[in-house]
Protein backbone atom coordinates (compact mmCIF):
# COMPACT_ATOMS: atom_id res chain seq x y z
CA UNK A 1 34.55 11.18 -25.25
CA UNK A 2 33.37 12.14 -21.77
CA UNK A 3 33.47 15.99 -20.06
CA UNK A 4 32.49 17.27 -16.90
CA UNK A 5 31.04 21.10 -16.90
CA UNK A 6 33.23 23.09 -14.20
CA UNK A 7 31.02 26.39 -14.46
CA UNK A 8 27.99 27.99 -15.43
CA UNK A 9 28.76 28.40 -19.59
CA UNK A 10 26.92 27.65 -22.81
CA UNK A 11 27.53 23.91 -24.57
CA UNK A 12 28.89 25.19 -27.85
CA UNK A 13 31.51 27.46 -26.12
CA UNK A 14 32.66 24.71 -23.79
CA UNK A 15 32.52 22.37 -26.32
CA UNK A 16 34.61 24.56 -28.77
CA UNK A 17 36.91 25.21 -25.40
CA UNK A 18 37.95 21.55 -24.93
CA UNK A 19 37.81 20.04 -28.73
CA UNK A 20 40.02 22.87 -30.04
CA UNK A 21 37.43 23.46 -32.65
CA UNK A 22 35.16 26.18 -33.96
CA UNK A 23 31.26 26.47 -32.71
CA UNK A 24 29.80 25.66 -36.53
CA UNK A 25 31.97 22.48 -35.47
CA UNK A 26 29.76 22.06 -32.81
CA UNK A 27 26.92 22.96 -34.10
CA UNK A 28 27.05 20.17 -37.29
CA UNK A 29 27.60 17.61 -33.70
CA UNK A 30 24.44 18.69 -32.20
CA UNK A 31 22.69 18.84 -35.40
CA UNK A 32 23.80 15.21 -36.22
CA UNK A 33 22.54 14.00 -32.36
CA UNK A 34 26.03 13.21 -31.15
CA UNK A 35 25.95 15.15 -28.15
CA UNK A 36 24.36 14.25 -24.82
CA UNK A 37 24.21 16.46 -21.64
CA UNK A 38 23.71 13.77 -18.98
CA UNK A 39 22.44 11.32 -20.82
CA UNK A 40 20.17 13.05 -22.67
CA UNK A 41 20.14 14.35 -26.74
CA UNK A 42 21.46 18.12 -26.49
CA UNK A 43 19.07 20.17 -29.41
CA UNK A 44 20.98 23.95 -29.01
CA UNK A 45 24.13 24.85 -28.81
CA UNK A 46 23.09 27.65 -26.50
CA UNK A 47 21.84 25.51 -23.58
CA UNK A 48 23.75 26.35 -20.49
CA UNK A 49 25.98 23.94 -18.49
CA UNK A 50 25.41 23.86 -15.06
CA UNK A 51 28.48 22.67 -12.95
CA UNK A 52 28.69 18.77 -12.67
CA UNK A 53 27.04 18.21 -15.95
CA UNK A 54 28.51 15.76 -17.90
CA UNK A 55 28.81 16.42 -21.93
CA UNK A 56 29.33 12.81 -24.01
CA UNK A 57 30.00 13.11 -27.35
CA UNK A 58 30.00 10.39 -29.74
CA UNK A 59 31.95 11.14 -32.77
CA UNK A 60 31.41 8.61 -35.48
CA UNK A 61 34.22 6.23 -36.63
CA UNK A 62 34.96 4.99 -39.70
CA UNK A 63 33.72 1.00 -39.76
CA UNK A 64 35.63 -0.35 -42.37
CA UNK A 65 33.76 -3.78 -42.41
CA UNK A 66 30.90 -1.99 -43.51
CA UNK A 67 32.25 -0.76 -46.56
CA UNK A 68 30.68 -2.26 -49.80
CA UNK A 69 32.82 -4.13 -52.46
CA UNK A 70 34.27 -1.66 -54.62
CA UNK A 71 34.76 -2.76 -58.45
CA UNK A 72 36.43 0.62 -59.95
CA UNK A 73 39.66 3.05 -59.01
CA UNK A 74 39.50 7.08 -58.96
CA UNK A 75 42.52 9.09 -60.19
CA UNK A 76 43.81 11.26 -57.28
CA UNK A 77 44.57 14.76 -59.09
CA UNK A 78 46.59 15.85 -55.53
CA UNK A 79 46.82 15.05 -51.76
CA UNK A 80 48.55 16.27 -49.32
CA UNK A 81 48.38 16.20 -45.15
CA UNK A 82 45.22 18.08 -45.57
CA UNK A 83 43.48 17.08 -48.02
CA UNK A 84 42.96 14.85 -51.28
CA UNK A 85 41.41 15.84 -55.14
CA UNK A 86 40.17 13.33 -56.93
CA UNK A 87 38.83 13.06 -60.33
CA UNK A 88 35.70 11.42 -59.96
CA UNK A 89 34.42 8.80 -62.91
CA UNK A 90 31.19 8.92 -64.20
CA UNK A 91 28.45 6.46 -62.91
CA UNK A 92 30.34 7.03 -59.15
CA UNK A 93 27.80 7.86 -56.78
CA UNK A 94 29.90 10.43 -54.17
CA UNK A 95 28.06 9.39 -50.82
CA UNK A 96 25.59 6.67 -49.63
CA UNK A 97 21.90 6.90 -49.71
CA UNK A 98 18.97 4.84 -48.01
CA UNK A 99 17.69 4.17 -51.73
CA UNK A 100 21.41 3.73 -53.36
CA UNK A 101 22.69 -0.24 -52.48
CA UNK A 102 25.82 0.00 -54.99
CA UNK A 103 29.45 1.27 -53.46
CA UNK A 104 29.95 4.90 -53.48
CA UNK A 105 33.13 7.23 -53.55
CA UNK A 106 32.83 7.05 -49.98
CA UNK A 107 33.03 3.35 -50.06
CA UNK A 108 36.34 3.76 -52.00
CA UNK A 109 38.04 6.23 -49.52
CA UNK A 110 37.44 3.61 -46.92
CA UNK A 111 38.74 0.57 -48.79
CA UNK A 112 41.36 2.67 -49.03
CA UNK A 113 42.12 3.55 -45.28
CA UNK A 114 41.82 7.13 -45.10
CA UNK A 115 41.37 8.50 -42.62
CA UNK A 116 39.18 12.04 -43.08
CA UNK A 117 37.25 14.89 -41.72
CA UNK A 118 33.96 13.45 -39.94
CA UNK A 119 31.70 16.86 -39.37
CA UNK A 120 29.24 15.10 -41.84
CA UNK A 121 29.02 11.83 -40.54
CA UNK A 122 30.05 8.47 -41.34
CA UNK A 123 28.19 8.35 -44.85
CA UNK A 124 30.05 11.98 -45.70
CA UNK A 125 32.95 11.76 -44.38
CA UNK A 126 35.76 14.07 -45.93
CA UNK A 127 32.77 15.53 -47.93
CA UNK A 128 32.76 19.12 -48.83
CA UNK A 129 31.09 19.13 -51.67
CA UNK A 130 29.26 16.77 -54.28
CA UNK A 131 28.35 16.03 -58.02
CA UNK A 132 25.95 13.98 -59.60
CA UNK A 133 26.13 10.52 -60.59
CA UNK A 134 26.40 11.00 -64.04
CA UNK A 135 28.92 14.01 -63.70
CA UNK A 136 32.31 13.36 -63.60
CA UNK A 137 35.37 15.58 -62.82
CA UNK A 138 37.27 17.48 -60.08
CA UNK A 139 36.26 16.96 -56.37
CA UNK A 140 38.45 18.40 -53.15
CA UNK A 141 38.13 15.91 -50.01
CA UNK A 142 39.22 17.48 -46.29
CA UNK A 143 41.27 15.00 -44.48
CA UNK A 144 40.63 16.51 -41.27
CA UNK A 145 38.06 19.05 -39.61
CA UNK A 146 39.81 21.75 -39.59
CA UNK A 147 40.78 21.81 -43.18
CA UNK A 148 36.68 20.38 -44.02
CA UNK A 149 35.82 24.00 -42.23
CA UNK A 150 37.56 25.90 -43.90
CA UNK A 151 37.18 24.53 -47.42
CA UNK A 152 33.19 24.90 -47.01
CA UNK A 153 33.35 28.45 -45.96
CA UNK A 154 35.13 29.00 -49.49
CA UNK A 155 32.01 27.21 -50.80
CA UNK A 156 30.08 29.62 -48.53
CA UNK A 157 31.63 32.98 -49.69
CA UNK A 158 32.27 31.68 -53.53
CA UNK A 159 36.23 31.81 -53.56
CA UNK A 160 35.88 28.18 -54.48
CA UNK A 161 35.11 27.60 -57.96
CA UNK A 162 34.63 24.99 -60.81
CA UNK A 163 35.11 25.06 -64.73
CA UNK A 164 33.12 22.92 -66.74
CA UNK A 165 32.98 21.31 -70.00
CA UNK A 166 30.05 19.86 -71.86
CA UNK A 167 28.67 18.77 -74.62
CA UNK A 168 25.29 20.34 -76.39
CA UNK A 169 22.33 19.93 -78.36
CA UNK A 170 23.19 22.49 -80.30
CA UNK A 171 26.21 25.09 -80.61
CA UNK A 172 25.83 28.64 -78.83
CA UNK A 173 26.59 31.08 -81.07
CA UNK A 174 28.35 33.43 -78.73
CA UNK A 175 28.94 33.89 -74.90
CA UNK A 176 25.79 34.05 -72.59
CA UNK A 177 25.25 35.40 -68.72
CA UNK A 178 22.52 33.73 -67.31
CA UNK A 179 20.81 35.40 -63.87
CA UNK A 180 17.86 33.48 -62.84
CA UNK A 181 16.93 32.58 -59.73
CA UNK A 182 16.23 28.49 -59.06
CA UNK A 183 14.20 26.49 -56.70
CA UNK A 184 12.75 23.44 -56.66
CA UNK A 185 10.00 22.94 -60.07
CA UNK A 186 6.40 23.05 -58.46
CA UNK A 187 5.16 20.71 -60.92
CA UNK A 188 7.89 17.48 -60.93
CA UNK A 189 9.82 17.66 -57.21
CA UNK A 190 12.45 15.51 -59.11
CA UNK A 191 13.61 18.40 -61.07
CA UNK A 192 14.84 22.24 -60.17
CA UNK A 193 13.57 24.92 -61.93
CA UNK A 194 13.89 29.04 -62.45
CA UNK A 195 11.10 30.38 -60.50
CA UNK A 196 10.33 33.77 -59.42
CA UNK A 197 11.56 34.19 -55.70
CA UNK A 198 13.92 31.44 -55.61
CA UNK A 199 17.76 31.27 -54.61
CA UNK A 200 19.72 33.67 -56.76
CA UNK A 201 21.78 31.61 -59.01
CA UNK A 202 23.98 33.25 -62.49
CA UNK A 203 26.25 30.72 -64.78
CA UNK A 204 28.50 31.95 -67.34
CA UNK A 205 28.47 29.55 -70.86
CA UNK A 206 31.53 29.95 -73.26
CA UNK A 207 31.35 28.53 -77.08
CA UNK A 208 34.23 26.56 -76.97
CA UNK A 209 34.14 24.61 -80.66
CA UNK A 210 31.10 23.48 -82.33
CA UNK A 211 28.97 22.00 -79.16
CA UNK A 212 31.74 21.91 -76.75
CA UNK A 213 31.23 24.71 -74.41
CA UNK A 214 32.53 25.88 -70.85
CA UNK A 215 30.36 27.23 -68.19
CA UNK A 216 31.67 29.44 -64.85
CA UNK A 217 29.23 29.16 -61.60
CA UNK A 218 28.88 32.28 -59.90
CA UNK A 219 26.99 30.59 -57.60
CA UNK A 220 26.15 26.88 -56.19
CA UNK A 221 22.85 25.65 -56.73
CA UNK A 222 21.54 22.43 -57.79
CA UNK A 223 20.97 21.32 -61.14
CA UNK A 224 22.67 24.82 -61.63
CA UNK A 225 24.10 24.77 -65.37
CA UNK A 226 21.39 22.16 -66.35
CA UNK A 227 18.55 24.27 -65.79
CA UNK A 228 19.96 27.69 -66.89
CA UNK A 229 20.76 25.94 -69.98
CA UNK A 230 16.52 25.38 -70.91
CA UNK A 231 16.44 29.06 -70.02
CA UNK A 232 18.80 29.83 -73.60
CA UNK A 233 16.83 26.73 -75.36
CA UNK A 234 20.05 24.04 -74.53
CA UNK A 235 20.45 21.03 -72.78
CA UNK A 236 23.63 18.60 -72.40
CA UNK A 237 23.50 15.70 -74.56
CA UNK A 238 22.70 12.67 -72.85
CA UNK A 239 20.73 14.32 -70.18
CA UNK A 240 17.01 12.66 -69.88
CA UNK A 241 15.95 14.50 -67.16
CA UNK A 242 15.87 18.28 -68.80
CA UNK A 243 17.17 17.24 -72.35
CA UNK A 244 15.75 14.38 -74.52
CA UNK A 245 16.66 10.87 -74.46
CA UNK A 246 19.99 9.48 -76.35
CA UNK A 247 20.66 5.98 -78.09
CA UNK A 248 24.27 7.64 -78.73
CA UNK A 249 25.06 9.61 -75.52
CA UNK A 250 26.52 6.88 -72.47
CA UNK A 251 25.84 9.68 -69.59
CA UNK A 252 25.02 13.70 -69.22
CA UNK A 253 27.93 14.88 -70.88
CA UNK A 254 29.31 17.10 -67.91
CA UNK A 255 32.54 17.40 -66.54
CA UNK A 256 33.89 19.19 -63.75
CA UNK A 257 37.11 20.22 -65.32
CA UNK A 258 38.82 22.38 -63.15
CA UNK A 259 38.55 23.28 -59.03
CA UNK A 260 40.27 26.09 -57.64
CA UNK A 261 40.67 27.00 -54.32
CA UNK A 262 42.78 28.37 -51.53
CA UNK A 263 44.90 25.82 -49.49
CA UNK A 264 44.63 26.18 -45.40
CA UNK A 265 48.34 27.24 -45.60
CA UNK A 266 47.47 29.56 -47.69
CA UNK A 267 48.55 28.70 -50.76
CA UNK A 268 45.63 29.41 -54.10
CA UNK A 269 45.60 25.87 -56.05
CA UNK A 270 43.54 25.23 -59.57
CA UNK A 271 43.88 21.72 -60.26
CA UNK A 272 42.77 19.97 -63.85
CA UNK A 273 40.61 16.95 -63.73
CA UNK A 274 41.60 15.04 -67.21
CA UNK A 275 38.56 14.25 -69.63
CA UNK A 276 37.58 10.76 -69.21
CA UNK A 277 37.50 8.39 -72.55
CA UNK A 278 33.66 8.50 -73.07
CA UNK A 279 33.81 12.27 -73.48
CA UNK A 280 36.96 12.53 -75.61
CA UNK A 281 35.21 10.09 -77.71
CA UNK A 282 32.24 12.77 -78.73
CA UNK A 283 35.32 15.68 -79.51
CA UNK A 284 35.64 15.42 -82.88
CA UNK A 285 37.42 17.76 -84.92
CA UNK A 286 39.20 19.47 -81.85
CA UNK A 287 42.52 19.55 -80.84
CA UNK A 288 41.96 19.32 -77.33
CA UNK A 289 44.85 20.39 -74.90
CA UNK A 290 44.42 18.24 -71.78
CA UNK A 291 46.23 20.10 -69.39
CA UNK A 292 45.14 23.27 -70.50
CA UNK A 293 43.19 25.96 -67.74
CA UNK A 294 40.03 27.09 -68.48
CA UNK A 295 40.56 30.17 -67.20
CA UNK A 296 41.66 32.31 -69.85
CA UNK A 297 38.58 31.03 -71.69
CA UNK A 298 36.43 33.40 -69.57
CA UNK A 299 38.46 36.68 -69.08
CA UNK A 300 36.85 38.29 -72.49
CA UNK A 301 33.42 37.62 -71.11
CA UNK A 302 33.06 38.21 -67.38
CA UNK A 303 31.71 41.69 -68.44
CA UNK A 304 28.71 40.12 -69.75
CA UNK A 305 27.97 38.91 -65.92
CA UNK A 306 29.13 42.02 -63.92
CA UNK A 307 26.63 43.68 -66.22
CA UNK A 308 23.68 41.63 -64.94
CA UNK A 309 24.50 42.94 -61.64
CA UNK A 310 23.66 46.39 -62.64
């Protein structure tokens, strides 16, 4: 896609100008070197055309015939022109990495021939968020740029949510509202950590029944629930990396349960993500209602967090 600068104006307002898109849209181009200004690399949005300049800008597309063979399905929770939710399995991988060589959620969307949102890139595309390998459960997927915008500034102002389930080490005997901030552990870079200074982070845990419990993010960060778990002496069964080992335990018992979120037509969706078999298997005892929101589950308690803030 080829332009030619008519006036004296700054790239990302041009650029915004003749796409039809907003200037964080071209700023995530420019940031992902797709943008030339006469056949050079353009580094700032704010550089300023001169007339007769001529703007290329290489938006990736989707090469199919480099997907990787893909040897398992994902339920799809709800899609629609705009978007897709998908209820991701555990062991999936969401997007490719340089050290990852098996297929990847990604992978699947293009066996698939959609056709989504590419502000991230080929390996990301239609990627708002992620979870990790091990985690399954509810993930929203922007078909388009537009909609990929304005799903992440959700995940930016924290009117998009999750509800999650796991499994413990032991039972907590009543509701807990951790605040503690979390950045990356100065002694093992593999793992995050609460540390003085760091990004504020506060997680709300639920007893549920027995060691089934539900925990509400007030805030995104990563490793999030697993680390403010060690901070109340917990850790979800299965997970080797800030729990203990398991001969019983297949994978980190997490799931995502339930995403909610606000449609771009305006509409406020909360869509269920099913348990998968492997964590049914560990219920015992518990009538579980599968279609059930976990919303209610948190009402008596979100005092306990709005204290914190106080």
């Amino acid at each position: 896609m080829k332009f030619t600068a008519e006036n004296q104006e700054r790239l990302d307002k041009f650029l915004s100008q003749k796409l039809n898109v907003s200037r964080n849209q071209v700023e995530n181009l420019i940031k992902n070197s797709l943008v030339k200004i006469n056949a050079k690399t353009a580094k700032k949005g704010g550089v300023k055309l001169k007339p007769g300049d001529i703007i290329e800008i290489d938006r990736p597309e989707i090469k199919t015939s480099e997907t990787k063979k893909v040897d398992f399905d994902i339920p799809v929770l709800y899609e629609d022109d705009d978007l897709i939710v998908i209820n991701k399995p555990p062991g999936v991988v969401v997007h490719p990495a340089p050290s990852y060589k098996e297929a990847t959620l990604v992978d699947w969307l293009k066996e698939k021939g959609y056709r989504l949102s590419n502000l991230a890139g080929e390996e990301r595309y239609g990627i708002v968020h992620r979870i990790d390998k091990e985690t399954s459960g509810a993930l929203v997927i922007a078909k388009n740029n537009k909609t990929h915008e304005f799903l992440a500034s959700q995940l930016k102002d924290k009117s998009m949510g999750r509800y999650y389930l796991m499994l413990l080490n032991e039972p907590l005997k009543e509701a807990k509202c951790v605040d503690a901030p979390i950045a990356r552990n100065p002694k093992n870079r593999i793992k995050m950590a609460v540390v003085k200074g760091g990004k504020e982070a506060k997680t709300l845990f639920v007893p549920v029944y027995n060691n089934l419990t539900a925990a509400k993010l007030y805030t995104g960060r990563t490793h999030q629930i697993r680390v403010h778990l060690g901070k109340i002496g917990r850790y979800i069964l299965g997970d080797e990396t800030y729990g203990k080992k398991s001969q019983n335990t297949p994978r980190v018992m997490l799931h995502a349960k339930e995403i909610y979120f606000t449609h771009p037509n305006g509409e406020k969706l909360s869509i269920i993500a099913p348990l998968f078999d492997d964590f049914k298997n560990l219920i015992q005892g518990y009538e579980y209602e599968e279609n059930n929101s976990l919303r209610d589950i948190f009402v008596p308690y979100e005092r306990l967090c709005k204290q914190s803030e106080s």
